[in-house]
Structures are given as C-alpha cells and as structure tokens.
PDB file of N, CA and C in Angstrom:
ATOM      1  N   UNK A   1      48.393  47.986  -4.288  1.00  0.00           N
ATOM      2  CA  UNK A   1      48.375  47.214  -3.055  1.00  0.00           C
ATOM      3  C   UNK A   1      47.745  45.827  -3.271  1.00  0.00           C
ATOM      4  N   UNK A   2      46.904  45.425  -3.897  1.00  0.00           N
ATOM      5  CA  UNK A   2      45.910  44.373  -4.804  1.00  0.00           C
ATOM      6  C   UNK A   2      47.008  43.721  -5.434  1.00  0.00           C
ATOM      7  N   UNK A   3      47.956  44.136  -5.943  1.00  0.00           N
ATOM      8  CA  UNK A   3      49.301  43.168  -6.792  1.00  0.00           C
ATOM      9  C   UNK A   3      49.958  43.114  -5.973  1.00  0.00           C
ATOM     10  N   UNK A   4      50.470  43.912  -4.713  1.00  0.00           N
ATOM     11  CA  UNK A   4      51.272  42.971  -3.910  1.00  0.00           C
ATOM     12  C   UNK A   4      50.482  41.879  -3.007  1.00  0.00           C
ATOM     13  N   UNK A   5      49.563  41.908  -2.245  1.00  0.00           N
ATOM     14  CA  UNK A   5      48.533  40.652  -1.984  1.00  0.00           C
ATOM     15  C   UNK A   5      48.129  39.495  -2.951  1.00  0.00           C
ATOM     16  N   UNK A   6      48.443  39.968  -4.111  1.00  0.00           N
ATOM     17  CA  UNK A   6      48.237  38.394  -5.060  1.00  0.00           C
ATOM     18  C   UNK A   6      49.626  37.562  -4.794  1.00  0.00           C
ATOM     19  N   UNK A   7      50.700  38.771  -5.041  1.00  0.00           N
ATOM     20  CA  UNK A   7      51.871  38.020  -5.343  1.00  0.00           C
ATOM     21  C   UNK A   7      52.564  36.923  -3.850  1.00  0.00           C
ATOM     22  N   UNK A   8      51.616  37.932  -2.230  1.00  0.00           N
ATOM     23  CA  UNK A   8      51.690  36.818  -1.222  1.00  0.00           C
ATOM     24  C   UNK A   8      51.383  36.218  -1.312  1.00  0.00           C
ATOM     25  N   UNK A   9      49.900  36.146  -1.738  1.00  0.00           N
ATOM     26  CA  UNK A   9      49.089  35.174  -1.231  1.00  0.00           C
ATOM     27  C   UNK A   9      49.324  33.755  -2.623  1.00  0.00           C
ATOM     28  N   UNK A  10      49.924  34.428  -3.725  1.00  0.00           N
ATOM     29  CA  UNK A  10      50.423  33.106  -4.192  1.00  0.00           C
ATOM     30  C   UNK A  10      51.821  32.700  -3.969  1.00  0.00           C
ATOM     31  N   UNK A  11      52.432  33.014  -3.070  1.00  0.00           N
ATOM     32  CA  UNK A  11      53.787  32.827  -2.898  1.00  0.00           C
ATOM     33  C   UNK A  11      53.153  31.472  -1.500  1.00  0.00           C
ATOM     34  N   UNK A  12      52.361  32.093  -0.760  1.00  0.00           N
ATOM     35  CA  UNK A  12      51.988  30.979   0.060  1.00  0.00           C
ATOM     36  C   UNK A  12      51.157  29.767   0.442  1.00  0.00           C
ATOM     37  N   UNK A  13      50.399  29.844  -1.022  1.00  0.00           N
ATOM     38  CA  UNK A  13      48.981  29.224  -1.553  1.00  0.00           C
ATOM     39  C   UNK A  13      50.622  27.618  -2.263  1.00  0.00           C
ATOM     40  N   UNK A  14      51.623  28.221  -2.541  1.00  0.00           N
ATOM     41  CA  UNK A  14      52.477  27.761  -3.343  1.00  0.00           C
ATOM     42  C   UNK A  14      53.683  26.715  -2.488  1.00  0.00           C
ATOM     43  N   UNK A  15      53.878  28.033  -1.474  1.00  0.00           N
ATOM     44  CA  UNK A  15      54.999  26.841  -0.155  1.00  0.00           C
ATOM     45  C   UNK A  15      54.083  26.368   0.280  1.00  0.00           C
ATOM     46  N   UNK A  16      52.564  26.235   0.350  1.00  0.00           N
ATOM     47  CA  UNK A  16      52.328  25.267   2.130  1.00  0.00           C
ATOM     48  C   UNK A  16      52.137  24.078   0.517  1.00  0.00           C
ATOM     49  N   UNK A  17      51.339  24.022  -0.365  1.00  0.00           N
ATOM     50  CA  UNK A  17      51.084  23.075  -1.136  1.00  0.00           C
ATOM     51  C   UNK A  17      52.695  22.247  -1.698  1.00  0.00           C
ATOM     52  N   UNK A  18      53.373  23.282  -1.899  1.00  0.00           N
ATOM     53  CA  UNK A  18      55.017  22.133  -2.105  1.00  0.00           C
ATOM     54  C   UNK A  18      55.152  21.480  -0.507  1.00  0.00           C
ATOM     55  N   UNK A  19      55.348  22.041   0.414  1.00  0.00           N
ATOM     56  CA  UNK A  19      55.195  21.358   1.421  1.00  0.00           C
ATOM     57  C   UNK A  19      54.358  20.245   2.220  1.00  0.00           C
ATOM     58  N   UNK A  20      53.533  20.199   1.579  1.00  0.00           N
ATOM     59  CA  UNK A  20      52.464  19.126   2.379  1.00  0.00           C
ATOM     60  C   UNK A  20      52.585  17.898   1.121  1.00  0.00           C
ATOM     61  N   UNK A  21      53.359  18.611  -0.119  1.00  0.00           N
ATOM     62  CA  UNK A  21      53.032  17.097  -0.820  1.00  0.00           C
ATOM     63  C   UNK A  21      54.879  16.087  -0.459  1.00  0.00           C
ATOM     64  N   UNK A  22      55.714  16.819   0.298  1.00  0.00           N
ATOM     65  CA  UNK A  22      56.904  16.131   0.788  1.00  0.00           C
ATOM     66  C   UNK A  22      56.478  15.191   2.169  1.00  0.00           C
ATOM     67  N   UNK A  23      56.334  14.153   1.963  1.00  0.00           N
ATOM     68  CA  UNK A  23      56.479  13.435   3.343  1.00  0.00           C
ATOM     69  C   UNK A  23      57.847  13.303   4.210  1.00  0.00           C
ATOM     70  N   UNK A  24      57.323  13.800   5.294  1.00  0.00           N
ATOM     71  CA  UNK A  24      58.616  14.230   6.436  1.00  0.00           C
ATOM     72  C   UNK A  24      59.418  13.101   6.351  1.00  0.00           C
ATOM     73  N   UNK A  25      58.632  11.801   6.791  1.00  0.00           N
ATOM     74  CA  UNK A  25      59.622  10.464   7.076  1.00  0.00           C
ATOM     75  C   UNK A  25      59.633   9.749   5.813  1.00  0.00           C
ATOM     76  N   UNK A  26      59.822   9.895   4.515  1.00  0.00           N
ATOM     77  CA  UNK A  26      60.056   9.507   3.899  1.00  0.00           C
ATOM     78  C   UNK A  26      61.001  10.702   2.995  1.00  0.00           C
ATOM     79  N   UNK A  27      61.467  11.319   3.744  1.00  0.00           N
ATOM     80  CA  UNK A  27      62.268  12.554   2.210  1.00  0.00           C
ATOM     81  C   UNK A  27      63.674  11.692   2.169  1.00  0.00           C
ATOM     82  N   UNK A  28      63.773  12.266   1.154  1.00  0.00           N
ATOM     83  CA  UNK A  28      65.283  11.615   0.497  1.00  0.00           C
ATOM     84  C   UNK A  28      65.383  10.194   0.396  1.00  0.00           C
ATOM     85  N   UNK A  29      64.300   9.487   0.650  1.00  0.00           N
ATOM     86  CA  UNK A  29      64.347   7.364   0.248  1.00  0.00           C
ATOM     87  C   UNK A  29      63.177   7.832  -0.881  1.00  0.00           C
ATOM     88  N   UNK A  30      62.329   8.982  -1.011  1.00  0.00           N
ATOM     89  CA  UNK A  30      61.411   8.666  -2.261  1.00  0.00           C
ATOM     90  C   UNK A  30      61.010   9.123  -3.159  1.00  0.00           C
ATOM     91  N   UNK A  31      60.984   9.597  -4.065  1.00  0.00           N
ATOM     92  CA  UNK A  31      60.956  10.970  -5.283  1.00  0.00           C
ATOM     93  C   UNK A  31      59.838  11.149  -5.567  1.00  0.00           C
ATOM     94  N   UNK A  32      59.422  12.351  -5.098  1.00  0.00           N
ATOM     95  CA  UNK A  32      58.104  12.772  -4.831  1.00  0.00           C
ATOM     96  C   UNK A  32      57.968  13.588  -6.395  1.00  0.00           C
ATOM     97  N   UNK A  33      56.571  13.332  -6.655  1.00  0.00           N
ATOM     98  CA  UNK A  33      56.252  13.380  -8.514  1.00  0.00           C
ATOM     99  C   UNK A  33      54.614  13.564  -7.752  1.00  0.00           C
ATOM    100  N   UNK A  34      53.796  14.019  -6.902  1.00  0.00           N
ATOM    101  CA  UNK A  34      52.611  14.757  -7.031  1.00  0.00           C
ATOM    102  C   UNK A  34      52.438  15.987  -6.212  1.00  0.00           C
ATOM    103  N   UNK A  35      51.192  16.265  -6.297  1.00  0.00           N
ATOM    104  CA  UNK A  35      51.174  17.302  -5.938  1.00  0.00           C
ATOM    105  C   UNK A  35      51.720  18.748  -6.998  1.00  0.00           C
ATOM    106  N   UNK A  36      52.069  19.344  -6.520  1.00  0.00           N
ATOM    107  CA  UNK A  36      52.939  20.103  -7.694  1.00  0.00           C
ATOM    108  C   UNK A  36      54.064  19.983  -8.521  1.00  0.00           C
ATOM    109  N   UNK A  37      54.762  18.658  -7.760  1.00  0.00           N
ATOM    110  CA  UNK A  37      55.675  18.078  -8.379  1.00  0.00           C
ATOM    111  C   UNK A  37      55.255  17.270  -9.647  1.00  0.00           C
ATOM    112  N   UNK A  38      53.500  17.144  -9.758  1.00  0.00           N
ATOM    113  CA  UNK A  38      53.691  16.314 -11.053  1.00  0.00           C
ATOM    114  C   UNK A  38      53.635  17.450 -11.921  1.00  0.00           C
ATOM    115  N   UNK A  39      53.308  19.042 -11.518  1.00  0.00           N
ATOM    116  CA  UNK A  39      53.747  19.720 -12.503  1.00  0.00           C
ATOM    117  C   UNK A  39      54.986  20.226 -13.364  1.00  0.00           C
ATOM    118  N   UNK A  40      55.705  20.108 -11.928  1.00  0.00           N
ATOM    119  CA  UNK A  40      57.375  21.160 -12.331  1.00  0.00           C
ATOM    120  C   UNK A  40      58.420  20.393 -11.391  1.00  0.00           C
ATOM    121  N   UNK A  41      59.427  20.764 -11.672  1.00  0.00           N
ATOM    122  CA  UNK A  41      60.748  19.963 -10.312  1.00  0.00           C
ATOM    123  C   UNK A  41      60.880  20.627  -9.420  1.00  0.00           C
ATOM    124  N   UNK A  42      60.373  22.196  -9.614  1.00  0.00           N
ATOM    125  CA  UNK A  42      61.034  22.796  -8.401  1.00  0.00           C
ATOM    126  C   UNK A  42      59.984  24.326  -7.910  1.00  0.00           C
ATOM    127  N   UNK A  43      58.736  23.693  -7.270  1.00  0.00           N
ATOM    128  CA  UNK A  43      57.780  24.494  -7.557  1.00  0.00           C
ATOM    129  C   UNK A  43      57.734  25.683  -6.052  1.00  0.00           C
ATOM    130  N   UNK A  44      58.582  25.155  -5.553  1.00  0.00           N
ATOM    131  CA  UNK A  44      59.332  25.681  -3.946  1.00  0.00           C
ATOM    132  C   UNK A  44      59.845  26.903  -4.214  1.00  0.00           C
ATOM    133  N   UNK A  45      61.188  26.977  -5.276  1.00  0.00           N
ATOM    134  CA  UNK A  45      61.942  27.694  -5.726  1.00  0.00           C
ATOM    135  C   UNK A  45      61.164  28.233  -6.423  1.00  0.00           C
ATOM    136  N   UNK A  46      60.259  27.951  -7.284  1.00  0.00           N
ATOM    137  CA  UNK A  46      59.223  28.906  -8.210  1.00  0.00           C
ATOM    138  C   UNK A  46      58.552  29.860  -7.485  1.00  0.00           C
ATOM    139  N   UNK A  47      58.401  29.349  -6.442  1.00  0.00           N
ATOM    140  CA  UNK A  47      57.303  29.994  -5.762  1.00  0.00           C
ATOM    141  C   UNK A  47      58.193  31.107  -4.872  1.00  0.00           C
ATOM    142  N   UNK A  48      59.241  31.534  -4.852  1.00  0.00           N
ATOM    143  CA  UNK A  48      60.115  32.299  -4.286  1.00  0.00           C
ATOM    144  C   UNK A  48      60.783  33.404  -5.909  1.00  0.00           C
ATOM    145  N   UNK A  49      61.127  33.005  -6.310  1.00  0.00           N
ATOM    146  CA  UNK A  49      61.169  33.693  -8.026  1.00  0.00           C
ATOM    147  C   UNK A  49      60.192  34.364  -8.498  1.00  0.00           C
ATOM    148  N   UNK A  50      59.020  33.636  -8.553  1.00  0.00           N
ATOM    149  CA  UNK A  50      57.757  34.341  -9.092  1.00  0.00           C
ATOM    150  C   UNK A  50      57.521  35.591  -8.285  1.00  0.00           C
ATOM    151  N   UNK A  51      56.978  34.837  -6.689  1.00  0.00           N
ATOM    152  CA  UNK A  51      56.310  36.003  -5.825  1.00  0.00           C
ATOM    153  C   UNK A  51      57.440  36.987  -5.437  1.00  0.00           C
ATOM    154  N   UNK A  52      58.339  36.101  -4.890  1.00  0.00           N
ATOM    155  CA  UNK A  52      59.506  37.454  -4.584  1.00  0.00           C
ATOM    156  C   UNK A  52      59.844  38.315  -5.308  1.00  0.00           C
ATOM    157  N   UNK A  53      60.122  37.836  -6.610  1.00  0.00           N
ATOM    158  CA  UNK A  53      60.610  39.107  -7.710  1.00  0.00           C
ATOM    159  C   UNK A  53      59.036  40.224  -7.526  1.00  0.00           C
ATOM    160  N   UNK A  54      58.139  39.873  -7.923  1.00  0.00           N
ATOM    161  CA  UNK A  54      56.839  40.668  -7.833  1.00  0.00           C
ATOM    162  C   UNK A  54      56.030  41.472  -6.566  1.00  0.00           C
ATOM    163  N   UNK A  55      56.776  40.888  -5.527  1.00  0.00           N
ATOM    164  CA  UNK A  55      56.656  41.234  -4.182  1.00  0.00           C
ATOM    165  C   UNK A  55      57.944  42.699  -3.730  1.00  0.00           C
ATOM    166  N   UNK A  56      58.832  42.445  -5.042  1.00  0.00           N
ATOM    167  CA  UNK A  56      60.093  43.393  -4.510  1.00  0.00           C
ATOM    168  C   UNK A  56      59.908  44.363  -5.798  1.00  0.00           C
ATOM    169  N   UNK A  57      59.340  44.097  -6.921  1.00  0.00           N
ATOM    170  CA  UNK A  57      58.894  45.044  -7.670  1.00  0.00           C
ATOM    171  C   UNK A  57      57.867  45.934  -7.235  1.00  0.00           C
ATOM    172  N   UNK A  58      56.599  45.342  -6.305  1.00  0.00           N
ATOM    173  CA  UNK A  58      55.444  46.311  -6.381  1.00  0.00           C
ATOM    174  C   UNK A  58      55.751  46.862  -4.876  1.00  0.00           C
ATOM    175  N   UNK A  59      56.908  46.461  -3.491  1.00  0.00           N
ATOM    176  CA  UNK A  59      56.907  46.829  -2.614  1.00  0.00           C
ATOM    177  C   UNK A  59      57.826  48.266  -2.499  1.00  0.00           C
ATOM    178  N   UNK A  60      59.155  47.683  -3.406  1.00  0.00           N
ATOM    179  CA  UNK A  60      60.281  48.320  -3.363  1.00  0.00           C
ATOM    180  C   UNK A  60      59.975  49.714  -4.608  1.00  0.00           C
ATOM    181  N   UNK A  61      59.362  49.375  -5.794  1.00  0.00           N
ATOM    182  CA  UNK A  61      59.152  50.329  -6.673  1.00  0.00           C
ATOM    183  C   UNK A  61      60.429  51.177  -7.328  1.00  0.00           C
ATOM    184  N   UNK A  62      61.357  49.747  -7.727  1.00  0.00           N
ATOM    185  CA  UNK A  62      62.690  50.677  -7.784  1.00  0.00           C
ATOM    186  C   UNK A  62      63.634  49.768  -8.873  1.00  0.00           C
ATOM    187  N   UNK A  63      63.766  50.611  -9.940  1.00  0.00           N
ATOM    188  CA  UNK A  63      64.914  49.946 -10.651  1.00  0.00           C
ATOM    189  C   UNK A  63      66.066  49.030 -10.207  1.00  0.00           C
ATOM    190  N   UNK A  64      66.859  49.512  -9.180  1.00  0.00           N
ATOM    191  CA  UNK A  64      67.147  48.319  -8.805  1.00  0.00           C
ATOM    192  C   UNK A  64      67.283  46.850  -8.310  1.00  0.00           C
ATOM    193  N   UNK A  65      65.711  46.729  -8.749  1.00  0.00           N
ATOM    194  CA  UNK A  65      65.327  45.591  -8.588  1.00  0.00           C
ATOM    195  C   UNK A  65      66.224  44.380 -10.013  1.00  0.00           C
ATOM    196  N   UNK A  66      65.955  45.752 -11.117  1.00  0.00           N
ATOM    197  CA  UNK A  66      66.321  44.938 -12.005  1.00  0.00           C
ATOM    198  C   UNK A  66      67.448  44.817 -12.271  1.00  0.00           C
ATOM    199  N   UNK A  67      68.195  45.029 -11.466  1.00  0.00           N
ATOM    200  CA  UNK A  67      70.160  44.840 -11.455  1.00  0.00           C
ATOM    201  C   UNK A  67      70.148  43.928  -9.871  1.00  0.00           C
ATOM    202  N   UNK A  68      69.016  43.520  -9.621  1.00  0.00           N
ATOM    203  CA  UNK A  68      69.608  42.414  -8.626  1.00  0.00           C
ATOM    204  C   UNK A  68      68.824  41.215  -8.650  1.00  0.00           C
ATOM    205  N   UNK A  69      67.995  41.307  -9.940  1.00  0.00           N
ATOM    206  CA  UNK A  69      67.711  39.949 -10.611  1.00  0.00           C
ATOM    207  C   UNK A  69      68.710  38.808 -11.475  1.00  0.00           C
ATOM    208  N   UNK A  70      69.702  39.547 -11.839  1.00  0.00           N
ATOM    209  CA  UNK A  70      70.631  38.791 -12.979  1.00  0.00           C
ATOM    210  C   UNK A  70      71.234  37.928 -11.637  1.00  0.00           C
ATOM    211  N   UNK A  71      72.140  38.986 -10.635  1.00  0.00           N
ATOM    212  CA  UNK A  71      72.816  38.193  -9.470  1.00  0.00           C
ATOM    213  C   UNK A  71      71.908  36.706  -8.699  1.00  0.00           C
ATOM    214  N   UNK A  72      70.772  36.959  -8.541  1.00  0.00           N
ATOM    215  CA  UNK A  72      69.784  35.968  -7.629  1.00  0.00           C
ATOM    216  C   UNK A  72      69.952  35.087  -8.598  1.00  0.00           C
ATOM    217  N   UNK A  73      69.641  35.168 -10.115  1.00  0.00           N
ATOM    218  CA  UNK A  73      69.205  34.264 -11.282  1.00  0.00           C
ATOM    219  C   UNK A  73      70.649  32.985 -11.468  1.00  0.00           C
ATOM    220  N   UNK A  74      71.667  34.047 -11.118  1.00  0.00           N
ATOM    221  CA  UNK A  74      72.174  33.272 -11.004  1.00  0.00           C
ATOM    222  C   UNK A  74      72.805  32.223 -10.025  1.00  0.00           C
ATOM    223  N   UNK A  75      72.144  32.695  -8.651  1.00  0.00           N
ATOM    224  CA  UNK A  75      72.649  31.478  -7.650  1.00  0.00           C
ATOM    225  C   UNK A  75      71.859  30.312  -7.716  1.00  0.00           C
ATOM    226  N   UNK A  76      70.128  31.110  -8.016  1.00  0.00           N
ATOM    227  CA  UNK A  76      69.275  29.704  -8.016  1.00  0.00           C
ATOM    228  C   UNK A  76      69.719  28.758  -9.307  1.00  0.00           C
ATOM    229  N   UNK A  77      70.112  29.278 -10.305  1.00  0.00           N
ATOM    230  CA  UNK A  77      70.839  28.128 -11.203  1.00  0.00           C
ATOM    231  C   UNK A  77      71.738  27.624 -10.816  1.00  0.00           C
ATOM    232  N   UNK A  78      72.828  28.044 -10.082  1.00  0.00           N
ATOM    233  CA  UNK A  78      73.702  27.290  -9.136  1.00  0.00           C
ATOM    234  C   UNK A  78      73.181  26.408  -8.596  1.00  0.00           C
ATOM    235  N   UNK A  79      72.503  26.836  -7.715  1.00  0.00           N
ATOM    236  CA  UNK A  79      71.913  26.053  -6.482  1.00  0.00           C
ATOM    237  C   UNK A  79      70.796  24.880  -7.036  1.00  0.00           C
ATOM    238  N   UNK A  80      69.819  25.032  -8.069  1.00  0.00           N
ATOM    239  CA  UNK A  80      69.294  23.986  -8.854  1.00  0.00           C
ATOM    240  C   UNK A  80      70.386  23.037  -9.454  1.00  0.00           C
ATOM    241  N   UNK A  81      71.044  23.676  -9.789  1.00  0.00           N
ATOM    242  CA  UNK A  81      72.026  22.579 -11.169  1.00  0.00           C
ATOM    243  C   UNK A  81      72.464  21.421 -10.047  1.00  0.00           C
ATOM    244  N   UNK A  82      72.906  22.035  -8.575  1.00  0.00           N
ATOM    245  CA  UNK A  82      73.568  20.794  -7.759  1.00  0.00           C
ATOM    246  C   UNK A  82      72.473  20.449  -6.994  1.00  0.00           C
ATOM    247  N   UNK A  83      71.458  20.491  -6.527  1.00  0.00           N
ATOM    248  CA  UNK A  83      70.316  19.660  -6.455  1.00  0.00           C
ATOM    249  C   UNK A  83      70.257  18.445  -7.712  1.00  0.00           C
ATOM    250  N   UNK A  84      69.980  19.077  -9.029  1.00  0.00           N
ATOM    251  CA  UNK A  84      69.554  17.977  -9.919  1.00  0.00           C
ATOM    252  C   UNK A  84      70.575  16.997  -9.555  1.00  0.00           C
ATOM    253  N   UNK A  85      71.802  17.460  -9.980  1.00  0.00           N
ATOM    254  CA  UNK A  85      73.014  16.227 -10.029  1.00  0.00           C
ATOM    255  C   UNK A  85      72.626  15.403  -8.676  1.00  0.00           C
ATOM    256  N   UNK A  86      72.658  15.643  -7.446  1.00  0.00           N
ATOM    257  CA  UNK A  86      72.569  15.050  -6.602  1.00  0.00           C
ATOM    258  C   UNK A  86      71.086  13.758  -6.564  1.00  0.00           C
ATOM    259  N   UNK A  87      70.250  14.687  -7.365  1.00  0.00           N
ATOM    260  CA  UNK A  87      68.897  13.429  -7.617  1.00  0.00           C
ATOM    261  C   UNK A  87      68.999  12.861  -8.433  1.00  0.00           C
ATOM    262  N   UNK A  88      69.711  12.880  -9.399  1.00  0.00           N
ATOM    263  CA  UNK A  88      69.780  12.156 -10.203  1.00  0.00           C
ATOM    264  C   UNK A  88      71.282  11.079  -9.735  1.00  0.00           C
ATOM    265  N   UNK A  89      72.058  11.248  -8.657  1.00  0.00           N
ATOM    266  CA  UNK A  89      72.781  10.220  -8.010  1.00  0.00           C
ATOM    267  C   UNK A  89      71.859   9.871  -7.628  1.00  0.00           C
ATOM    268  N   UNK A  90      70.881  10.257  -6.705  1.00  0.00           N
ATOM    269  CA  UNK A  90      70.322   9.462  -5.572  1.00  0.00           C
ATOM    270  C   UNK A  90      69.073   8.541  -6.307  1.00  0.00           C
ATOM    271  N   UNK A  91      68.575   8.848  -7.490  1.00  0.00           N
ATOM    272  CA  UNK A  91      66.837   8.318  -8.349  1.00  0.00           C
ATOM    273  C   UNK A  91      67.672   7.513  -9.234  1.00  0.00           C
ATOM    274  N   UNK A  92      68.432   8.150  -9.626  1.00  0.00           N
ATOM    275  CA  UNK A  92      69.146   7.518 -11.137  1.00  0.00           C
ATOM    276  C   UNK A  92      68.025   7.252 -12.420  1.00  0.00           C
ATOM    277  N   UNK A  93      67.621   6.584 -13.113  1.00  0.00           N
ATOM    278  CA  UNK A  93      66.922   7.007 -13.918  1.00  0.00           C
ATOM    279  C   UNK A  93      65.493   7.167 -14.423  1.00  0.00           C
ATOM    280  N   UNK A  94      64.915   7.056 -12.630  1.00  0.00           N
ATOM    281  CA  UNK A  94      63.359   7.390 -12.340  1.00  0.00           C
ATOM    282  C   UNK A  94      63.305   9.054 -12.346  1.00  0.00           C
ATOM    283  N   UNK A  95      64.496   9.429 -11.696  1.00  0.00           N
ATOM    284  CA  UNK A  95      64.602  11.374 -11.898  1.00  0.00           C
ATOM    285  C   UNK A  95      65.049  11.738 -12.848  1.00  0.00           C
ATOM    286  N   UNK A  96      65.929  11.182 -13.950  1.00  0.00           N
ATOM    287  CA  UNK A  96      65.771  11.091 -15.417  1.00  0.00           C
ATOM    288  C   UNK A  96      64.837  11.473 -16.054  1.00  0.00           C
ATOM    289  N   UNK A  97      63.775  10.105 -16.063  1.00  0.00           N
ATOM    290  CA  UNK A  97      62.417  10.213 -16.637  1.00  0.00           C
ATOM    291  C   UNK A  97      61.562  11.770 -16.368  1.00  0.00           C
ATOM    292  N   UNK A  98      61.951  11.494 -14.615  1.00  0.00           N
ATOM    293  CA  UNK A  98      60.586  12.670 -14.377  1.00  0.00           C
ATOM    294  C   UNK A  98      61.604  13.944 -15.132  1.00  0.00           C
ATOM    295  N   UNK A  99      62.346  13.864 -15.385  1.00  0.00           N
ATOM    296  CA  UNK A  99      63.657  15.967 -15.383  1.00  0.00           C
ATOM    297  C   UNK A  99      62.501  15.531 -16.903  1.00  0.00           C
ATOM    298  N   UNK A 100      62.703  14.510 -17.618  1.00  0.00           N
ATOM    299  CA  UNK A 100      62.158  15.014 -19.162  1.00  0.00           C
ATOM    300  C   UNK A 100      60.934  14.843 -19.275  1.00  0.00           C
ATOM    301  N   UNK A 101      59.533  14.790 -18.140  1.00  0.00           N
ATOM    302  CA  UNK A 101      58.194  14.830 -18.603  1.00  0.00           C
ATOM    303  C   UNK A 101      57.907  16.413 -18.074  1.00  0.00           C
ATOM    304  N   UNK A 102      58.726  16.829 -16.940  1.00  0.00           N
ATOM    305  CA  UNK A 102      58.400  18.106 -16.665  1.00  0.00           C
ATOM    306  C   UNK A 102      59.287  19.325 -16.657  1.00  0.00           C
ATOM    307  N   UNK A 103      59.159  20.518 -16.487  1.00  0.00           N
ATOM    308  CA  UNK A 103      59.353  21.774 -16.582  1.00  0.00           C
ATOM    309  C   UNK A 103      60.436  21.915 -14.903  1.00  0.00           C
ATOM    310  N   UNK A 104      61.438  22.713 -15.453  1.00  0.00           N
ATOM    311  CA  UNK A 104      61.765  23.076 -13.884  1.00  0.00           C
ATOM    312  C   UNK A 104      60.678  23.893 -13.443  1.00  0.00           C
ATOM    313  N   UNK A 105      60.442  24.978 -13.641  1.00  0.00           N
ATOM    314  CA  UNK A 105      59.606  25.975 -13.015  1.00  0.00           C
ATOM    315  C   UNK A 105      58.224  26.498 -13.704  1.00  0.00           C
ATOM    316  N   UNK A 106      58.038  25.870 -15.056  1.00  0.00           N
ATOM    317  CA  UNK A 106      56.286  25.842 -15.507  1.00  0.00           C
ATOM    318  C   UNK A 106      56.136  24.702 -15.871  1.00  0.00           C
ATOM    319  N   UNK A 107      54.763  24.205 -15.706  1.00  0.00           N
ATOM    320  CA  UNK A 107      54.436  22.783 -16.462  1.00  0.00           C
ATOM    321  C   UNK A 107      54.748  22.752 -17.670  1.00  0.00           C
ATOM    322  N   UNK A 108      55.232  22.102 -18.554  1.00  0.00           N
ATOM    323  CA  UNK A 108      55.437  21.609 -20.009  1.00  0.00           C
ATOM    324  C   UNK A 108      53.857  21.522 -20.471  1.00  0.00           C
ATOM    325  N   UNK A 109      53.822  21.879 -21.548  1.00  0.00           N
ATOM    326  CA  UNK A 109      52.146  22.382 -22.176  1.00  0.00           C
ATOM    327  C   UNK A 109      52.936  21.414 -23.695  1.00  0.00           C
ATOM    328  N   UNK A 110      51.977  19.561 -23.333  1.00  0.00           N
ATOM    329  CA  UNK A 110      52.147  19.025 -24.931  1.00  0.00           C
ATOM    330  C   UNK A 110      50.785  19.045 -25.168  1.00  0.00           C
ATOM    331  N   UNK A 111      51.147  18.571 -26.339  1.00  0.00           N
ATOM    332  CA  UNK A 111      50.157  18.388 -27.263  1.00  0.00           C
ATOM    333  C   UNK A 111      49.903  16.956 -27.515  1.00  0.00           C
ATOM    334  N   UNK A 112      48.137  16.768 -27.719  1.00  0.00           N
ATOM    335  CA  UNK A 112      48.475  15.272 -27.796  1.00  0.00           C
ATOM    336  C   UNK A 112      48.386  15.184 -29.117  1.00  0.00           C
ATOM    337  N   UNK A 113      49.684  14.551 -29.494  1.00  0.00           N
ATOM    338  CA  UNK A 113      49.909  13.773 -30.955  1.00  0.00           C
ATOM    339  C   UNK A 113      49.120  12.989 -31.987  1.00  0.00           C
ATOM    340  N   UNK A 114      48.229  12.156 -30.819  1.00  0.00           N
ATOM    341  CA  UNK A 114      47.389  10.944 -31.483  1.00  0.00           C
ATOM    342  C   UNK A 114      46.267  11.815 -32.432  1.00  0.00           C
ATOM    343  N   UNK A 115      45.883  12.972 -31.962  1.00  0.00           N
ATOM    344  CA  UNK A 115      45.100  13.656 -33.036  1.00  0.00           C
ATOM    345  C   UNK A 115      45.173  14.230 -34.652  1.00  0.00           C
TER     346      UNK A 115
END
C-alpha cells in the first residue's frame, strides 16, 4: 500500500510542477526549458508512464498489465513523435538545441569533459 502512495504522490508532486512551470498566456509563442523542462521534454507524459504503469502494477496485481504496456508504449511514441515535429515547426532550431541537451523522459547524466 506504501508503493502505491509513492507512485501517487509522485505522479502528482510531477503534474502540478510540469504545470506551474507552463505559462497560461504565453503557451505556444514560448518554449518553455525550466522547471522540469530544463530536465527532460516531456516530464508530463513521464509522469503518467512512470506513476501509471506502477500505480496499475501495485493496484491491479495482474499480468496483464504487462500485455497492455507494449500497446500504450506505443501510442505515447505516436503521440510524442507528432508533438516534436510540430515544435520543432513552431521553435525551429531553439527546440533543436534543447531535443539535443535533454532526455525525453530522464535527464541526460554528462560528464564534464574539462576534467
């Protein structure tokens, strides 16, 4: 019961923080890169993948969880792939930059070089 309460309470520790770093009157004129966005592109959708899958594993307790992960896996790649294209019409090559400093769904872990 302790693992399904983590997996809410980070599923929602996760939407209100993607949400509060989108400004209402400015969405779609500005490409938002903080908040969790300076971690990942799509920390909304992460946060529905992560907790949901773990929320339907420890609620449901049922193999078929894992024959209706491949199906989901694959709409949110659908459904990401035409997001990107569309930001990258709309940023052109400021959402470029950001697709290659970060992670869709974990932060990119570099290393610093200069050492």
């Amino acid at each position: 019961m302790v693992l399904l309460w983590f997996f809410i309470l980070d599923f929602a520790v996760t939407v209100i923080w993607s949400l509060l770093a989108l400004p209402v009157l400015e969405r779609g004129k500005k490409l938002v890169i903080s908040g969790p966005y300076r971690l990942m592109r799509h920390p909304f959708y992460a946060a529905f993948i992560w907790s949901g899958t773990g929320v339907a594993a420890v609620w449901l307790q049922s193999w078929l969880l894992i024959f209706s992960v491949i199906p989901i896996h694959f709409f949110w790649v659908w459904h990401i792939r035409n997001e990107e294209l569309f930001l990258l019409e709309q940023f052109g090559v400021e959402y470029k930059t950001y697709m290659e400093a970060t992670g869709q769904f974990f932060p990119i872990l570099r290393r610093d070089k200069s050492k």
